[in-house]
Protein backbone atom coordinates (compact mmCIF):
# COMPACT_ATOMS: atom_id res chain seq x y z
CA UNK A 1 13.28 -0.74 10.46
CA UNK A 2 12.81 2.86 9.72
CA UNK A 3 11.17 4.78 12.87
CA UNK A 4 8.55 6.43 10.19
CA UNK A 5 7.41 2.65 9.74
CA UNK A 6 7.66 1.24 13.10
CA UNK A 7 5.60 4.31 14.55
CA UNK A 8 3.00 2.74 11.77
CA UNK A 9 3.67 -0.73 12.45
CA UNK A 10 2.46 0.04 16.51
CA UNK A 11 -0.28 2.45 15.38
CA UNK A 12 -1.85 -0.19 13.44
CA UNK A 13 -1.30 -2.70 15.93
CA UNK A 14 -3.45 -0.49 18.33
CA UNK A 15 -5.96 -0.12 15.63
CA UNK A 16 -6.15 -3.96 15.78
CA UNK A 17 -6.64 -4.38 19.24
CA UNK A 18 -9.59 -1.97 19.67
CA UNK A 19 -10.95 -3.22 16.72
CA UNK A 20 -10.86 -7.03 18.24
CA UNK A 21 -12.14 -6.11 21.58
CA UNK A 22 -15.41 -4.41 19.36
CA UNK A 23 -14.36 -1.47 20.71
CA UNK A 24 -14.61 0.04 16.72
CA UNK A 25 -15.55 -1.37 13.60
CA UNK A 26 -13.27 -2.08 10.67
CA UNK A 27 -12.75 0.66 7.78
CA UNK A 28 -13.17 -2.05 5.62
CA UNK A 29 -13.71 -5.63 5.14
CA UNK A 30 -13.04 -8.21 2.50
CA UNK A 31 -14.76 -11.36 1.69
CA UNK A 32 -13.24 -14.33 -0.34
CA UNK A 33 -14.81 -16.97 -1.59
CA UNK A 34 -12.92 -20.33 -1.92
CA UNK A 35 -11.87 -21.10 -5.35
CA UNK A 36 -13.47 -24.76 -6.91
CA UNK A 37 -9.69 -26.37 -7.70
CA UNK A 38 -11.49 -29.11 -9.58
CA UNK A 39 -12.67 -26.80 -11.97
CA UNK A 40 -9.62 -24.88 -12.17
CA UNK A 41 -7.46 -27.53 -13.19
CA UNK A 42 -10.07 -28.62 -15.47
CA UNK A 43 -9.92 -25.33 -17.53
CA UNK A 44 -5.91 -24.54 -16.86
CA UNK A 45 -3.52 -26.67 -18.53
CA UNK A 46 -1.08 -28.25 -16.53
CA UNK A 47 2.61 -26.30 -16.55
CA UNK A 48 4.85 -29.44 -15.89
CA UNK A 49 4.20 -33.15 -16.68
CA UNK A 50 2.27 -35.04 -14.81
CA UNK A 51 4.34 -37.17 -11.65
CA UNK A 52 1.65 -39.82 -10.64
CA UNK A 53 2.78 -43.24 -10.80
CA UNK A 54 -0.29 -44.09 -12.96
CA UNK A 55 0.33 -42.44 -15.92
């Protein structure tokens, strides 16, 4: 790994760790909300044939 990077790599790390202990609060946070598969599938067409026994 390029020094440049790993000098990041740690720096971040650090960032992490005081960030954990509430030491300092996040730049930034993301929220994700869980996909509904059912309805996905429903709407997307399957790419390969189905492999269930029942069909």
């Amino acid at each position: 790994m390029e020094k440049e990077l790993f000098k990041r790599l740690v720096e971040s790390m650090m960032e992490m760790g005081v960030i954990v202990r509430g030491e300092n609060q996040p730049s930034r946070e993301f929220h994700v909300e869980p996909n509904d598969a059912k309805a996905d599938r429903e709407v997307i067409p399957p790419v390969q044939p189905s492999v269930s026994p029942d069909t």
